[in-house]
Protein backbone atom coordinates (compact mmCIF):
# COMPACT_ATOMS: atom_id res chain seq x y z
CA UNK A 1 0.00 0.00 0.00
CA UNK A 2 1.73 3.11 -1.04
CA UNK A 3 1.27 6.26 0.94
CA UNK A 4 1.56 10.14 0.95
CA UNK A 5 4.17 9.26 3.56
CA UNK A 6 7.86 10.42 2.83
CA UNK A 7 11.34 10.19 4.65
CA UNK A 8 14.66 11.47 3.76
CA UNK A 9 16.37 8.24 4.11
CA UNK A 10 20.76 9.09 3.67
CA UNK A 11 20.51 11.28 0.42
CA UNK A 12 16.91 10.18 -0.87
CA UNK A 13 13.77 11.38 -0.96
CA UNK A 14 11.69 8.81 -0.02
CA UNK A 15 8.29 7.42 -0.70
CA UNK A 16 7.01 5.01 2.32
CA UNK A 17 5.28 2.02 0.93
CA UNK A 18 3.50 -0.48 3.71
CA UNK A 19 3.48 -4.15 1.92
CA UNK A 20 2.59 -7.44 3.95
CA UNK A 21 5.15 -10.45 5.01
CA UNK A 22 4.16 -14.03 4.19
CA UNK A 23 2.90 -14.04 7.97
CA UNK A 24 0.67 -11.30 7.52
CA UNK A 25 3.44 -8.75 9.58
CA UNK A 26 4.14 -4.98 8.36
CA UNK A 27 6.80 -4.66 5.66
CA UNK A 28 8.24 -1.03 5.04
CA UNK A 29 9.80 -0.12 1.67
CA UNK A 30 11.18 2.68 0.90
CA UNK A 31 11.36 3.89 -2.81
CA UNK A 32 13.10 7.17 -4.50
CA UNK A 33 10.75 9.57 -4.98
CA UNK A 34 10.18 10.35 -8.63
CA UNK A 35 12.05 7.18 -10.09
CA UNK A 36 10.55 4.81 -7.92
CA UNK A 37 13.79 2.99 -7.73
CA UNK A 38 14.14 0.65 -4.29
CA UNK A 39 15.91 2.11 -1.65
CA UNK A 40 15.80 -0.37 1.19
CA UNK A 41 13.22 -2.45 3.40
CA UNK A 42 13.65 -0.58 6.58
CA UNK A 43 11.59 -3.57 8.03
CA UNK A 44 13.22 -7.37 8.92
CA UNK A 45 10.23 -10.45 9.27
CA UNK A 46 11.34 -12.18 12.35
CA UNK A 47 8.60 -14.78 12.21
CA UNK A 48 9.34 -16.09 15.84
CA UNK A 49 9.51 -12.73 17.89
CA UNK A 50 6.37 -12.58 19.23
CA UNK A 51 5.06 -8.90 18.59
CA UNK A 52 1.47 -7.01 18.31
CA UNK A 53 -0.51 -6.17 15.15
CA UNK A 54 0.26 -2.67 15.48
CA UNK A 55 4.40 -3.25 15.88
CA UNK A 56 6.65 -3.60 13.08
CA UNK A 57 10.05 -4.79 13.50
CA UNK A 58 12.80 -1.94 12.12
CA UNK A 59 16.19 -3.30 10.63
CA UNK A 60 18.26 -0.20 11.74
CA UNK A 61 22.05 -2.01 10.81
CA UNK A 62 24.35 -1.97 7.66
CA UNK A 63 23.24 -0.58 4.86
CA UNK A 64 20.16 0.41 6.85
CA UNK A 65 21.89 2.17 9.52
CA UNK A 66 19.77 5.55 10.61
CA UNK A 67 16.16 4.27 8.80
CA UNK A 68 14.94 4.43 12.54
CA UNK A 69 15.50 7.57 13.31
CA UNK A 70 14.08 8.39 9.65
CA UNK A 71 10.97 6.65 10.56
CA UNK A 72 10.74 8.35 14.34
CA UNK A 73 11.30 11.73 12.38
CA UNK A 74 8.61 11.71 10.39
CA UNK A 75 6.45 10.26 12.90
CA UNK A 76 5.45 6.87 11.26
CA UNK A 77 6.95 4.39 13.88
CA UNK A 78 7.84 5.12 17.99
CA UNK A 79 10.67 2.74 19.29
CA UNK A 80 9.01 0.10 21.92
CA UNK A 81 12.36 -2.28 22.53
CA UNK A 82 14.80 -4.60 21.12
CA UNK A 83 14.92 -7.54 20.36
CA UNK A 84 18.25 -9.80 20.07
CA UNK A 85 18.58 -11.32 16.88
CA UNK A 86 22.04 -13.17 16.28
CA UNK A 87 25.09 -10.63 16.13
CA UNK A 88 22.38 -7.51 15.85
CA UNK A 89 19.51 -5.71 17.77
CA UNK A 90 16.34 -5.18 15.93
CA UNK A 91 13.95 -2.63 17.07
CA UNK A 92 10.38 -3.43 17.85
CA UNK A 93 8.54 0.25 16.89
CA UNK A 94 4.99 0.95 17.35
CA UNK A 95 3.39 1.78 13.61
CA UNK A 96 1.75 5.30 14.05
CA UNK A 97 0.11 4.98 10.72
CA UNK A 98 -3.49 3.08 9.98
């Protein structure tokens, strides 16, 4: 589901795009506005983290690094706590968007 939503993401403009996992969980894309070329998924599908309908899980490392605060910026997620995933912390965010 694409949205008026947009985030400077690093040196993009960028359109906010809400998709679904396999599992039914929130997927965030992020695409260049104007091209429409993919930027990143600044969401990760951790299928067994337990989490609510309204959470999304934020991948906030590597070539993601800085999506969060992105997201918190422009008001579309609100950090909640991490979770522990291997050699990285994911961040379980509250979606502030419907």
């Amino acid at each position: 589901m694409k949205t008026d939503k947009t985030i400077k993401f690093k040196q993009w403009e960028c359109a906010v795009i809400f998709l679904s996992y396999g599992n039914g969980r929130t997927a965030i894309s992020l695409d260049e506005v104007g091209t429409g070329e993919p930027i990143a998924v600044a969401s990760v599908n951790l299928p067994d983290a337990t989490i609510n309908e309204d959470e999304v899980i934020i991948k906030n490392w590597s070539e993601n690094e800085g999506v969060l605060e992105a997201l918190v910026e422009a008001g579309i997620v609100t950090p909640l706590r991490k979770l522990f995933t291997g050699f990285v912390q994911a961040d379980v965010c509250k979606l502030n968007v419907e």
